[in-house]
C-alpha atoms as a PDB file:
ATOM      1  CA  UNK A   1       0.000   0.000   0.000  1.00  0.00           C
ATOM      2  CA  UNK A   2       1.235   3.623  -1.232  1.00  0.00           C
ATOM      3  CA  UNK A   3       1.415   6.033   1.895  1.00  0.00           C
ATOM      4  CA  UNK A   4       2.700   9.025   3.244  1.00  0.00           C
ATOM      5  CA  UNK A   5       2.088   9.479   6.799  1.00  0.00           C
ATOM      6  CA  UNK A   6       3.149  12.606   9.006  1.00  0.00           C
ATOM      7  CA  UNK A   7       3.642  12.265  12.763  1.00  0.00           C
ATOM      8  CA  UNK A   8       5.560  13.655  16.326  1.00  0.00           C
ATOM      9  CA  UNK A   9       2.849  16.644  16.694  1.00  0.00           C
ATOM     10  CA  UNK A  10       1.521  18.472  19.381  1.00  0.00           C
ATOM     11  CA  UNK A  11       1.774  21.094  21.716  1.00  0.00           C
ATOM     12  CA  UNK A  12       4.016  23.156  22.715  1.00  0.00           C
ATOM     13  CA  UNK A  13       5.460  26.419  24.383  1.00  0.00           C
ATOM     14  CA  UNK A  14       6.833  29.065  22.603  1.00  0.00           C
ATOM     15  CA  UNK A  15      10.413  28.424  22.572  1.00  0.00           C
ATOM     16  CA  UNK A  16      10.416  24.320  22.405  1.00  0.00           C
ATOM     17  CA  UNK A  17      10.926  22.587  19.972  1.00  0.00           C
ATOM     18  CA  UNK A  18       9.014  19.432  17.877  1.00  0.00           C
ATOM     19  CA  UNK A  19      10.263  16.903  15.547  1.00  0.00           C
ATOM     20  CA  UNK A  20       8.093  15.989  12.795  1.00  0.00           C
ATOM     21  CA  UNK A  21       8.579  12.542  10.994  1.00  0.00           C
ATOM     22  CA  UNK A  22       7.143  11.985   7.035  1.00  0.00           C
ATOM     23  CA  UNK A  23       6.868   8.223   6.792  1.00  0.00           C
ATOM     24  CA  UNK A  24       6.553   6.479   3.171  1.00  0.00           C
ATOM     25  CA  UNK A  25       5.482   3.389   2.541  1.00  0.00           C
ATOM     26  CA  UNK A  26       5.134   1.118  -0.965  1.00  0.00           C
ATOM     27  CA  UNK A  27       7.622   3.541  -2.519  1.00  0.00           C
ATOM     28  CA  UNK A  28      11.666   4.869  -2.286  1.00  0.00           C
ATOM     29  CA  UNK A  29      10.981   8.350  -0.709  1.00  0.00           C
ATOM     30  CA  UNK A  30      14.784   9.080  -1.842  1.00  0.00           C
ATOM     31  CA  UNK A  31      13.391   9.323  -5.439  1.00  0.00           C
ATOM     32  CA  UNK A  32      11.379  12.349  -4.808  1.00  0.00           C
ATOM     33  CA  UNK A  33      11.877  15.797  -3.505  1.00  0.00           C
ATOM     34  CA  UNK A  34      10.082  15.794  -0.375  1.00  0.00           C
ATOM     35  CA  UNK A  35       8.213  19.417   0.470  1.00  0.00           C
ATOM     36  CA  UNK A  36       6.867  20.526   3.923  1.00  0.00           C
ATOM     37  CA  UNK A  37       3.647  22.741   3.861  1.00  0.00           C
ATOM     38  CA  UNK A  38       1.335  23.884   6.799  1.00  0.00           C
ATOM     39  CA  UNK A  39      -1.865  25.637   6.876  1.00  0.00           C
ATOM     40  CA  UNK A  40      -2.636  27.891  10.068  1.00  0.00           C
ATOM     41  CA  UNK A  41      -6.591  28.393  11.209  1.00  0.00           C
ATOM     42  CA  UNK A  42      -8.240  30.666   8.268  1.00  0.00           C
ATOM     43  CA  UNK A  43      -5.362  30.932   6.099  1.00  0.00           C
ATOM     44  CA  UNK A  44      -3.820  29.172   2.972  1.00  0.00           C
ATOM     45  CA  UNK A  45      -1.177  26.434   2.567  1.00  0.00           C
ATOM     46  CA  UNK A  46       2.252  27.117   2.411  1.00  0.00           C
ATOM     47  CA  UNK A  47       5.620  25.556   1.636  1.00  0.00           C
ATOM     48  CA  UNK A  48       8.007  25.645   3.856  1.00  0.00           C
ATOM     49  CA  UNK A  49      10.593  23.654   3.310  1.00  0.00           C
ATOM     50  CA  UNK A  50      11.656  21.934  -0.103  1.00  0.00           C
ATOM     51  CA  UNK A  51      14.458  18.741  -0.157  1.00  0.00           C
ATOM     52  CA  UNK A  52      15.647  18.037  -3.982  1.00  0.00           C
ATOM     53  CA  UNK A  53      15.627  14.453  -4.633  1.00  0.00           C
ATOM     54  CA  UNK A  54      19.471  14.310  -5.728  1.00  0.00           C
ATOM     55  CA  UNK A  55      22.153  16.229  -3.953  1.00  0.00           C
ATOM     56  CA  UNK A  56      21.076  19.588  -3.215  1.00  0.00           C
ATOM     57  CA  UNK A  57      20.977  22.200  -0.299  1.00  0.00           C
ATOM     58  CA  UNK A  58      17.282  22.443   1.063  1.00  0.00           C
ATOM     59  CA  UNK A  59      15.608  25.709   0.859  1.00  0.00           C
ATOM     60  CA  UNK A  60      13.288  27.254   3.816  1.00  0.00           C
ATOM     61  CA  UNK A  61      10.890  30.238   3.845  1.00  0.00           C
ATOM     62  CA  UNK A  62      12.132  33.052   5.249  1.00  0.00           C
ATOM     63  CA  UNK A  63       9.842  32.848   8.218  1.00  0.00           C
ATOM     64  CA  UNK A  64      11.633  29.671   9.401  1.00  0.00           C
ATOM     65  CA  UNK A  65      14.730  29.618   8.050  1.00  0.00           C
ATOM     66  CA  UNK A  66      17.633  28.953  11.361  1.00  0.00           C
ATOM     67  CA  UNK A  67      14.792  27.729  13.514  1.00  0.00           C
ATOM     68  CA  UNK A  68      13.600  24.743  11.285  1.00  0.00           C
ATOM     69  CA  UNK A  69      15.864  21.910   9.529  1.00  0.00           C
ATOM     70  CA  UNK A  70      15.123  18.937   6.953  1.00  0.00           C
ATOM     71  CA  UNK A  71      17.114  15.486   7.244  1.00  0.00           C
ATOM     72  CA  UNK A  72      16.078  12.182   6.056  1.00  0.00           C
ATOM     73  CA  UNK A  73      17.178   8.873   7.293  1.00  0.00           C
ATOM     74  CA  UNK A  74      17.172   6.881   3.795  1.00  0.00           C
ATOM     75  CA  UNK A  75      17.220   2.945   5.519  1.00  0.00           C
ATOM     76  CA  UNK A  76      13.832   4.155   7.321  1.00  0.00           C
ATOM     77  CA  UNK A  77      12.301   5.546   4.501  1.00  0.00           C
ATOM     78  CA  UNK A  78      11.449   8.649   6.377  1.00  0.00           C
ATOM     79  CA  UNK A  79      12.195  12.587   6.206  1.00  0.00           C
ATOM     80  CA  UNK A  80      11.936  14.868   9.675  1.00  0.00           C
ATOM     81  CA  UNK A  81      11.500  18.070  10.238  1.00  0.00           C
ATOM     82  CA  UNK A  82      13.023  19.567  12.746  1.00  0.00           C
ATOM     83  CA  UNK A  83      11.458  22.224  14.843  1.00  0.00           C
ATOM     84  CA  UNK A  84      13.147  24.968  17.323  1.00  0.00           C
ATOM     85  CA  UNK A  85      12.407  27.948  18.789  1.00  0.00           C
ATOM     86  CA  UNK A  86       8.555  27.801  17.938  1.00  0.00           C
ATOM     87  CA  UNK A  87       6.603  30.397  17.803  1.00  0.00           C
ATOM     88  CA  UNK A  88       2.712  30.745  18.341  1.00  0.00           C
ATOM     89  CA  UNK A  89       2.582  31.914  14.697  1.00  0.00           C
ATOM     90  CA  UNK A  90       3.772  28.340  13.926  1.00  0.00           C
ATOM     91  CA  UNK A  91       0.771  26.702  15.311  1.00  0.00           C
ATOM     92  CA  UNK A  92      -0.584  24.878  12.169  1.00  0.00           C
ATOM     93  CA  UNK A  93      -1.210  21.569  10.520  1.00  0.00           C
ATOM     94  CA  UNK A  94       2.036  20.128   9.008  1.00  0.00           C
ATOM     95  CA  UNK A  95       2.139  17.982   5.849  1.00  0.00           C
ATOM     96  CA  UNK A  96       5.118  16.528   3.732  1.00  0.00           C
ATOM     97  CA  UNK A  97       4.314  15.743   0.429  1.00  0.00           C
ATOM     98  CA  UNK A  98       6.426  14.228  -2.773  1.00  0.00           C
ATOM     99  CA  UNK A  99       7.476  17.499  -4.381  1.00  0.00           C
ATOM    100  CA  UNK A 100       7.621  21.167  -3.678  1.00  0.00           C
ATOM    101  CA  UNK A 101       4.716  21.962  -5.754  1.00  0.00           C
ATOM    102  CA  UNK A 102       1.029  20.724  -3.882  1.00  0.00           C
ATOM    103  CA  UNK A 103      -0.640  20.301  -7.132  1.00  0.00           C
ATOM    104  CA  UNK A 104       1.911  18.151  -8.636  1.00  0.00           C
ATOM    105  CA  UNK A 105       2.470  15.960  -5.765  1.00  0.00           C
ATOM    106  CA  UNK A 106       1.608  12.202  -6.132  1.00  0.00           C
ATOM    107  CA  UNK A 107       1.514  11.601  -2.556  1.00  0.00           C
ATOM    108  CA  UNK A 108       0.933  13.590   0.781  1.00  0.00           C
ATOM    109  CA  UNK A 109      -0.074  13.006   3.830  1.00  0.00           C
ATOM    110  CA  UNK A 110      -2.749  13.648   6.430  1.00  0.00           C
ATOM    111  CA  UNK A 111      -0.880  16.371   8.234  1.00  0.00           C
ATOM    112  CA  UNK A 112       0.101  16.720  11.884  1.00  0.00           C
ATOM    113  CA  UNK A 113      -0.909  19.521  14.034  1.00  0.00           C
ATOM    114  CA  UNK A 114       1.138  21.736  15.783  1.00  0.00           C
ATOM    115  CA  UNK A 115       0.166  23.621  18.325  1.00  0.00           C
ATOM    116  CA  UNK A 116       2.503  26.210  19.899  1.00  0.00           C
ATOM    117  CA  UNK A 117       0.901  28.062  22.919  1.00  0.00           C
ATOM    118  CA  UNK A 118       1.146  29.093  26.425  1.00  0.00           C
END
């Protein structure tokens, strides 16, 4: 079975930090870019984070470049996304998909939500 499957949300305080995991399953995530979007409350989806497929630095939006990194682990299939210094403007739903471009994508995943909140 083909899946994509985000997880590690929750909530948090401003200031902590969350690691997000973007599970594949029935296919070689190394063959795809791999792009992180979230959608706050009321507003639209954005990427955040884009990871070529092939050797590449990974670019971040401004708003979360320094605090936010991309690694994979290619034996466990799986891509992270590491959160720090969160910020209540972060809270959001999370989702990794198989390319930088939502519409495009073959495969994406539920989303995790992130909450970031006193």
């Amino acid at each position: 079975q083909v899946q994509l499957e985000e997880s590690g949300g929750g909530w948090v305080q401003p200031g902590g930090s969350l690691k997000l995991s973007c599970g594949a399953s029935g296919f070689i995530l190394d063959y795809y870019q791999v792009g992180w979007f979230r959608q706050a409350p009321g507003k639209e989806r954005e990427l955040i984070a884009c990871m070529p497929s092939i050797e590449g630095d990974t670019s971040y939006k401004d708003s979360v470049k320094g605090r936010f990194t991309v690694s994979k682990d290619t034996a466990k299939n799986t891509v992270y996304l590491q959160m720090s210094n969160l910020e209540p403007e972060d809270t959001a739903l999370y989702y990794c998909a198989t390319d930088c471009l939502w519409s495009v994508a073959l495969w994406w995943g539920r989303g995790a939500q992130v909450i970031v909140s006193s």
